[in-house]
N, C-alpha and C. Protein backbone atom coordinates (compact mmCIF):
# COMPACT_ATOMS: atom_id res chain seq x y z
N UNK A 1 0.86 -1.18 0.00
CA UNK A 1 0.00 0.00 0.00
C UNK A 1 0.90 1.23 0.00
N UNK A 2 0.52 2.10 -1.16
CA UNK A 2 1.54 3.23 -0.86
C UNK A 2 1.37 3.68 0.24
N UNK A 3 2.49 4.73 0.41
CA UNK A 3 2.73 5.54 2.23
C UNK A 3 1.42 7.01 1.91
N UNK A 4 1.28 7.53 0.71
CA UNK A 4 0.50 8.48 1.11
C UNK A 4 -1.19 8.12 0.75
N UNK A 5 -1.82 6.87 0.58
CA UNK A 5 -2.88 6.58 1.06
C UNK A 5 -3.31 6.16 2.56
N UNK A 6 -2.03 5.69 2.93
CA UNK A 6 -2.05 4.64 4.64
C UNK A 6 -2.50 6.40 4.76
N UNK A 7 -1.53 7.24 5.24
CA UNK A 7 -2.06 8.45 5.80
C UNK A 7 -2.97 9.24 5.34
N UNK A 8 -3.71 9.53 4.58
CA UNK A 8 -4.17 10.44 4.05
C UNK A 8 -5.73 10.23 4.46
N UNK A 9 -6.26 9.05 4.88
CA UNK A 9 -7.39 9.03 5.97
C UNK A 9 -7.55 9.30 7.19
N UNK A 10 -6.32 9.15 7.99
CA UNK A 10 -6.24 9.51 9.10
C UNK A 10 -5.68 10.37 9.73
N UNK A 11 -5.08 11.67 8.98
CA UNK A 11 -4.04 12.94 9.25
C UNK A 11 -5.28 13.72 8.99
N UNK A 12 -5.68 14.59 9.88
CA UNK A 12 -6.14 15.68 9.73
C UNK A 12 -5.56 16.83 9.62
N UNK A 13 -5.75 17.92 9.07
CA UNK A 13 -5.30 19.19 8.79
C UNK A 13 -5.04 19.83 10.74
N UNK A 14 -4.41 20.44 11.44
CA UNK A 14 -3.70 21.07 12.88
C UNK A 14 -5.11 21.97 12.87
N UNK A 15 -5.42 22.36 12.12
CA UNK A 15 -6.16 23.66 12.23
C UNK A 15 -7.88 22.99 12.73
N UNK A 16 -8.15 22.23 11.67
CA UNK A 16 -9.27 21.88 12.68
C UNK A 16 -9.54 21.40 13.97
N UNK A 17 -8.46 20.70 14.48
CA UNK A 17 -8.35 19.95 15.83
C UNK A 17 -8.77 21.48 16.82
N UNK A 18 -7.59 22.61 16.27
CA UNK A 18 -7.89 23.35 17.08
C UNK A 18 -9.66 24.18 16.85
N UNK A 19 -9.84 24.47 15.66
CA UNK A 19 -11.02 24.94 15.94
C UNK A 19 -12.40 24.60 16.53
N UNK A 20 -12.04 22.81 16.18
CA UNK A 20 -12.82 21.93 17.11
C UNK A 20 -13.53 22.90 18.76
N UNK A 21 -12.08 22.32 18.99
CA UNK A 21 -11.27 22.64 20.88
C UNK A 21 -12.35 23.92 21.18
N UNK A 22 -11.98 25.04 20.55
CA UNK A 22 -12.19 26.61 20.03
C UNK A 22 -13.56 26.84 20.38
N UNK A 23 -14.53 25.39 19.21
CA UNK A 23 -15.93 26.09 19.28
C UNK A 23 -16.45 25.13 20.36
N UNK A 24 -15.69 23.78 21.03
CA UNK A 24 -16.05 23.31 21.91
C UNK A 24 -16.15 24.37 23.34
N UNK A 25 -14.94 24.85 23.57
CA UNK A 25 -14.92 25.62 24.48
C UNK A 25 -15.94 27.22 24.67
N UNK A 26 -15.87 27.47 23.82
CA UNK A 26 -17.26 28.23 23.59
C UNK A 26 -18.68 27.97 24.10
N UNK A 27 -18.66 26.86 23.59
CA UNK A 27 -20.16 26.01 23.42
C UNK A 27 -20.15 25.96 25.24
N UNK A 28 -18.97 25.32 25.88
CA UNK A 28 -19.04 24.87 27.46
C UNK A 28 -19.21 26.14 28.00
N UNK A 29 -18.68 27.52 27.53
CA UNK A 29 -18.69 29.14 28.49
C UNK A 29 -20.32 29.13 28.25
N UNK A 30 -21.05 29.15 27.32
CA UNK A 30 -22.19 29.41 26.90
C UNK A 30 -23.24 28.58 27.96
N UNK A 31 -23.01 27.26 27.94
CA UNK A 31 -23.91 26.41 28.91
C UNK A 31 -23.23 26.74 30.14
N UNK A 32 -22.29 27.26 30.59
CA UNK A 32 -21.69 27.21 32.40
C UNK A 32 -22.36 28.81 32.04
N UNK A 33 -22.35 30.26 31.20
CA UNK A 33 -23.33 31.16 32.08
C UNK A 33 -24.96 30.60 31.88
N UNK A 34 -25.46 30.12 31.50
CA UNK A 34 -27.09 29.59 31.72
C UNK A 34 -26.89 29.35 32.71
N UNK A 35 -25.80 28.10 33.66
CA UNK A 35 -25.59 27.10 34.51
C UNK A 35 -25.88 28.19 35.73
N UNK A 36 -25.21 29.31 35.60
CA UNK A 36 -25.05 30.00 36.12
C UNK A 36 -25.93 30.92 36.97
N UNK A 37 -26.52 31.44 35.65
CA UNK A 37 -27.83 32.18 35.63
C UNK A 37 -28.95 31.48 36.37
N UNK A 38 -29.14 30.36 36.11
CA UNK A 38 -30.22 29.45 36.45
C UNK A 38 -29.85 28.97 38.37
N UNK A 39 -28.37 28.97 38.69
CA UNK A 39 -28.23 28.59 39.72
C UNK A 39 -28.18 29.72 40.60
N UNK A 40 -27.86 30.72 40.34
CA UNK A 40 -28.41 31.68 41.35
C UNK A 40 -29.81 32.55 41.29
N UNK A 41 -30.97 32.19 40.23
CA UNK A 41 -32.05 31.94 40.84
C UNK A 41 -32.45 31.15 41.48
N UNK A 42 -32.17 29.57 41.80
CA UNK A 42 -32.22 28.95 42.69
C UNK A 42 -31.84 28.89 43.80
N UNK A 43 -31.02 30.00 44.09
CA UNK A 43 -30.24 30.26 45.11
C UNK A 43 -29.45 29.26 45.85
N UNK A 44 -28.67 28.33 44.40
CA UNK A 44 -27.27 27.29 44.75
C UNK A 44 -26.27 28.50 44.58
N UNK A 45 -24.99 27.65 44.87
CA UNK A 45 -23.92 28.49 44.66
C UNK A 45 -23.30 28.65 43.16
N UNK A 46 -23.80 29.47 42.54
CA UNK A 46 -23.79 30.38 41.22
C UNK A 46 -21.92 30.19 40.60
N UNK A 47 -21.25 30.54 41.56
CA UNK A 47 -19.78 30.64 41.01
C UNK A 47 -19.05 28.94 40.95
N UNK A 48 -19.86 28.59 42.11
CA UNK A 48 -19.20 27.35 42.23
C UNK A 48 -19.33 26.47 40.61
N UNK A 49 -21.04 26.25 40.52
CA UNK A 49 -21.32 25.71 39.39
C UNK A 49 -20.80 26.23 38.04
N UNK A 50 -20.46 27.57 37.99
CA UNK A 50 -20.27 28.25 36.81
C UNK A 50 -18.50 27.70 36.83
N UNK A 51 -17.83 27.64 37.83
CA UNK A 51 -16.41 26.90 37.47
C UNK A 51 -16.38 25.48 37.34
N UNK A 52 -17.22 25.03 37.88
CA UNK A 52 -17.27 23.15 37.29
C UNK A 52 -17.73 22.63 36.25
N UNK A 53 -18.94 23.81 35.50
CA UNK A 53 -19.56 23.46 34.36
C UNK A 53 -17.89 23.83 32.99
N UNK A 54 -16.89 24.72 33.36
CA UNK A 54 -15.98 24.69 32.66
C UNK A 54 -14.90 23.98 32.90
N UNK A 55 -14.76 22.85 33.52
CA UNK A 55 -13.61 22.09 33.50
C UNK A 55 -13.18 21.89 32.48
N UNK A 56 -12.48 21.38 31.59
CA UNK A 56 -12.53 20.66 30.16
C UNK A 56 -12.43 19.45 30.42
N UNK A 57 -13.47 18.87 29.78
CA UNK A 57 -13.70 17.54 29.59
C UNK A 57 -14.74 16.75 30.49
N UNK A 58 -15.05 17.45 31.43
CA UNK A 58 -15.91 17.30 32.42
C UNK A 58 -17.00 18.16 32.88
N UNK A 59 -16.80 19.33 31.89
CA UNK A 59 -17.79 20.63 32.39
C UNK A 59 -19.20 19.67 31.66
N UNK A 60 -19.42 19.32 30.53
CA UNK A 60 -20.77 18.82 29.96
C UNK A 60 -21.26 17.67 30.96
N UNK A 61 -20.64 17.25 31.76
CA UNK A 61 -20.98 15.95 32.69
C UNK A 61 -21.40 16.73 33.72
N UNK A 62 -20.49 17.79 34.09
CA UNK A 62 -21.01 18.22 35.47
C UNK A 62 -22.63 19.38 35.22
N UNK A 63 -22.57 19.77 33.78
CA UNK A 63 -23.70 20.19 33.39
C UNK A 63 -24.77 19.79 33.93
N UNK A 64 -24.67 17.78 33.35
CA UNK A 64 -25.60 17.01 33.31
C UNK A 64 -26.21 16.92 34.61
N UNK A 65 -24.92 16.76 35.23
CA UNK A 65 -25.51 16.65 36.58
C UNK A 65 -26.24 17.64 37.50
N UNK A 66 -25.67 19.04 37.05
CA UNK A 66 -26.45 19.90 37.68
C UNK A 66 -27.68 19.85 37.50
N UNK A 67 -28.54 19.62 36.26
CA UNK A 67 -29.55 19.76 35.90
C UNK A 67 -30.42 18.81 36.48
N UNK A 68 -29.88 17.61 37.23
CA UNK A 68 -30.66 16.26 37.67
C UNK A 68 -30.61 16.75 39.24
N UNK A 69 -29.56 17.26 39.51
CA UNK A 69 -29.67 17.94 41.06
C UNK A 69 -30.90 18.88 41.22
N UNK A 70 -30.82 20.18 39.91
CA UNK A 70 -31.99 20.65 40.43
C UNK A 70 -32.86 20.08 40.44
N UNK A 71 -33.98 19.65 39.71
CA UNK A 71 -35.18 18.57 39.19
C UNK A 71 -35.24 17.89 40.38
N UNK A 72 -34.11 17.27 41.11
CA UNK A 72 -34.64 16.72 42.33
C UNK A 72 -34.16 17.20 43.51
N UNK A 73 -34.14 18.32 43.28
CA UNK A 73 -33.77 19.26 44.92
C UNK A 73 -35.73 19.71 44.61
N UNK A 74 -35.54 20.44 45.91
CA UNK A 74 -37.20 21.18 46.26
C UNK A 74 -36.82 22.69 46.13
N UNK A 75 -37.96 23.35 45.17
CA UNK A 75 -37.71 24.33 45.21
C UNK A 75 -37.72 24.97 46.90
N UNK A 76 -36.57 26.54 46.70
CA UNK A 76 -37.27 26.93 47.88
C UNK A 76 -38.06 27.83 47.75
N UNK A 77 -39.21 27.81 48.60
CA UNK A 77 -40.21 28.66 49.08
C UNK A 77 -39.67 30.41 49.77
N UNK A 78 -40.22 31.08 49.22
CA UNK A 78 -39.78 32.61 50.00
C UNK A 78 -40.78 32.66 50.89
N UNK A 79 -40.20 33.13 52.23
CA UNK A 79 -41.01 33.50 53.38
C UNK A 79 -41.89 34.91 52.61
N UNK A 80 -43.43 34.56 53.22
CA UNK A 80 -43.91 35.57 53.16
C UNK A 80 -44.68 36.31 54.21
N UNK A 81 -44.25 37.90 54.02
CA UNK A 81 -44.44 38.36 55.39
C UNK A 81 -45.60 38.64 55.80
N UNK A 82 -45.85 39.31 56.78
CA UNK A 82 -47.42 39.27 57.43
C UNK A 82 -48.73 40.50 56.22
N UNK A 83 -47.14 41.80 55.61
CA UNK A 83 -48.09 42.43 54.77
C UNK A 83 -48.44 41.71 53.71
N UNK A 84 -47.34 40.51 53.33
CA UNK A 84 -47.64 39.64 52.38
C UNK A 84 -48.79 38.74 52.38
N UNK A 85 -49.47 38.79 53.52
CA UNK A 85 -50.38 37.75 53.46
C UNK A 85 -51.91 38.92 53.65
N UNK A 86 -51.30 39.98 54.31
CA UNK A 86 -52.54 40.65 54.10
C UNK A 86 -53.15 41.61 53.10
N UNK A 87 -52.67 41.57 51.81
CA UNK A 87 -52.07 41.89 50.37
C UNK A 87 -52.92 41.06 50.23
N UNK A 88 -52.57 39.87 49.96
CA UNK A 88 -53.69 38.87 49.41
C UNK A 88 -54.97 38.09 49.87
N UNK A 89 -55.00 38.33 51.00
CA UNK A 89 -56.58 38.10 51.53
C UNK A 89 -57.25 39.26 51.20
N UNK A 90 -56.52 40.89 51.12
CA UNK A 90 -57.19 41.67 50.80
C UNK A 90 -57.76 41.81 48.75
N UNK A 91 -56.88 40.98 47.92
CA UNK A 91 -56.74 40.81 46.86
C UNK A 91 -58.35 39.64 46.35
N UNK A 92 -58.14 39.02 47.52
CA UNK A 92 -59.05 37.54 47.53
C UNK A 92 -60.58 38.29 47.74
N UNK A 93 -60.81 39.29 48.36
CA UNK A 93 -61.86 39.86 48.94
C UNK A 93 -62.04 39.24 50.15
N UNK A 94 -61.28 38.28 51.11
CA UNK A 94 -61.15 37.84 52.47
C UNK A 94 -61.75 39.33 53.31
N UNK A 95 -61.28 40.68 53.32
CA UNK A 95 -61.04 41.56 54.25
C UNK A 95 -61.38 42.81 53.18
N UNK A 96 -61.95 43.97 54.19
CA UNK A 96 -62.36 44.96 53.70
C UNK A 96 -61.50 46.30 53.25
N UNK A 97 -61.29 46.85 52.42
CA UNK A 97 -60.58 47.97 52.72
C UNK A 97 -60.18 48.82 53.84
N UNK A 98 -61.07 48.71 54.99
CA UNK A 98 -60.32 49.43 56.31
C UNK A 98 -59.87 48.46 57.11
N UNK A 99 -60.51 47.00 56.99
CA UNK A 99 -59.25 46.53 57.61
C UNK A 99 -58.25 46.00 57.05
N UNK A 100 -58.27 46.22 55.53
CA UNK A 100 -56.13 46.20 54.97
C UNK A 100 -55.93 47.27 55.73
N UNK A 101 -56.38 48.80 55.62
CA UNK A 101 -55.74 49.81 56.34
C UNK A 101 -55.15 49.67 57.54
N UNK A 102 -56.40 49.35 58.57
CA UNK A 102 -55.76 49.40 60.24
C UNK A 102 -54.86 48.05 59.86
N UNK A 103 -55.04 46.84 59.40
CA UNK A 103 -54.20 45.84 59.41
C UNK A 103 -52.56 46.50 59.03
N UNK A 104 -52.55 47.38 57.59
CA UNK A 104 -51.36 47.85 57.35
C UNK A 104 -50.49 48.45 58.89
N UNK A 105 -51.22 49.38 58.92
CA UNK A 105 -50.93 50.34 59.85
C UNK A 105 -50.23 49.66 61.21
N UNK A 106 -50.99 48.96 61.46
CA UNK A 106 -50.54 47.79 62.89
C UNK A 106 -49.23 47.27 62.68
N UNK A 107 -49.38 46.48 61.12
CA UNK A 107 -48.01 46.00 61.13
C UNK A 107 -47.01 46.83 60.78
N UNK A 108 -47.02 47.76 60.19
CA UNK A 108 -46.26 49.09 59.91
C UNK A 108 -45.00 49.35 61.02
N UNK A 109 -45.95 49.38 62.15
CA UNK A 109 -45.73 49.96 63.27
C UNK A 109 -44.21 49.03 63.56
């Protein structure tokens, strides 16, 4: 078999390997800020995930995994405060306009 068929299937041109790498690494900055974005509305740790989702070679795994962590974590719930609750009984028609008022007012205080 001549010498420049043996190679000539399996030598790639330097330049694509790297542009590969290039638009791979791109592609991983792109999914670690979503990763990102998405984890500090959840209020995980935002930086942490945003440096593990770029490891190379491991950021798309640790992606994966983030995404199965959230799905089975519980969201959290925001405390809501007392005007918060009297906002919406007053919203519900629960309570009358003067008593959201004196209610405001009380808790104001």
């Amino acid at each position: 078999m001549p010498l420049g068929l043996m190679y000539s299937t399996h030598s790639m041109h330097p330049f694509f390997g790297m542009a590969f790498m290039i638009i791979a690494w791109i592609v991983q900055l792109v999914i670690a800020y979503f990763v990102y974005k998405d984890a500090k509305e959840q209020k995980m740790s935002a930086p942490l995930w945003f440096i593990l989702v770029i490891i190379p070679m491991y950021g798309f795994l640790l992606a994966i995994l983030y995404v199965i962590i959230r799905e089975v974590r519980m969201p959290i719930e925001t405390q809501k405060t007392p005007v918060d609750i009297l906002k919406a009984r007053f919203a519900k028609g629960e309570i009358t306009v003067e008593e959201y008022e004196k209610g405001k007012d009380v808790l104001m205080k």
